[in-house]
Protein backbone atom coordinates (compact mmCIF):
# COMPACT_ATOMS: atom_id res chain seq x y z
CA UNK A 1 0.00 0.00 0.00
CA UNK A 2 1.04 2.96 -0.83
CA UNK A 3 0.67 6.41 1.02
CA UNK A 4 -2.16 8.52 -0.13
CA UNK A 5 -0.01 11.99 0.61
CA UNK A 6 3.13 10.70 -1.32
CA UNK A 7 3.10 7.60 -2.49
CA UNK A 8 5.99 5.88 -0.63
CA UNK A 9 5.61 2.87 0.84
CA UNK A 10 3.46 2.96 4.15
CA UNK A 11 5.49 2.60 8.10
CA UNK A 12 3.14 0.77 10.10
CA UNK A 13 3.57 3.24 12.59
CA UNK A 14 2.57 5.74 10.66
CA UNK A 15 -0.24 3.43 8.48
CA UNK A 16 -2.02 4.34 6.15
CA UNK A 17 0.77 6.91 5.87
CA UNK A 18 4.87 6.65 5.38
CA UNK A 19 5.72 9.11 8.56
CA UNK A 20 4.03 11.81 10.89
CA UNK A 21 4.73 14.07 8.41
CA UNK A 22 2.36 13.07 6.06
CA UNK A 23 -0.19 11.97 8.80
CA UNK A 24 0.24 15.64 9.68
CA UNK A 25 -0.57 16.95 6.31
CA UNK A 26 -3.93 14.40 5.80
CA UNK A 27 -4.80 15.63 9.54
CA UNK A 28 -4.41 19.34 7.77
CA UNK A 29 -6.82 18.46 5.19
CA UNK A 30 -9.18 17.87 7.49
CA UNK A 31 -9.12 20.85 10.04
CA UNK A 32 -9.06 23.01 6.63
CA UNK A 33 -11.58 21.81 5.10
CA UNK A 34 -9.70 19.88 2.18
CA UNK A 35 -11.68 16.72 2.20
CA UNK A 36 -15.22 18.58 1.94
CA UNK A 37 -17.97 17.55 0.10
CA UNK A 38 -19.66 20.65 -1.83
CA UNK A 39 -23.58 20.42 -1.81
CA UNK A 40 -25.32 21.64 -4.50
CA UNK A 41 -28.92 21.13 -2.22
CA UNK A 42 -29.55 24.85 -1.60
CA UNK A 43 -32.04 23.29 1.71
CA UNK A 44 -28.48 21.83 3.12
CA UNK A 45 -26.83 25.79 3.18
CA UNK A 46 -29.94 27.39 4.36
CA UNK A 47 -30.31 24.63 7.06
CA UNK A 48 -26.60 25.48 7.64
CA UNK A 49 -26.92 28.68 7.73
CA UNK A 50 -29.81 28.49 10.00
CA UNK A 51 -28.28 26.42 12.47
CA UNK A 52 -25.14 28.74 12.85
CA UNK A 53 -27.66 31.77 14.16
CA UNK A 54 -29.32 30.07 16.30
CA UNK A 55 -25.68 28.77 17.91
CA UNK A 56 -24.83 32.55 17.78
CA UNK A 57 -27.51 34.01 19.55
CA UNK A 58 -27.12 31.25 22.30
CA UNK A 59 -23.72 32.38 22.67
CA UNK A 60 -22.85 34.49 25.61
CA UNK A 61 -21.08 37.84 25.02
């Protein structure tokens, strides 16, 4: 198996990647936003969107 960030072989330590490095960099992807799927449903942002206000107004100052 190969690593999905570089394609050298994988370190068990480390699997599915070849070091922490690359672990680091999929982790990244992640926190960023990277590995998002885009919706296209128009009810899924306003939903979203929705949701977020409500969480801000129940927010304290």
């Amino acid at each position: 198996m190969a690593c999905p960030i570089c394609q050298k072989p994988t370190d068990a330590t480390f699997r599915p990647f070849c070091s922490k490095r690359c672990a680091d960099i999929d982790l990244a992807k992640w926190f960023t936003g990277g590995y998002a799927i885009p919706a296209d449903d128009p009810e899924d942002a306003e939903e979203l969107e929705n949701e977020l206000q409500r969480t801000d107004l129940q927010k304290p100052h």
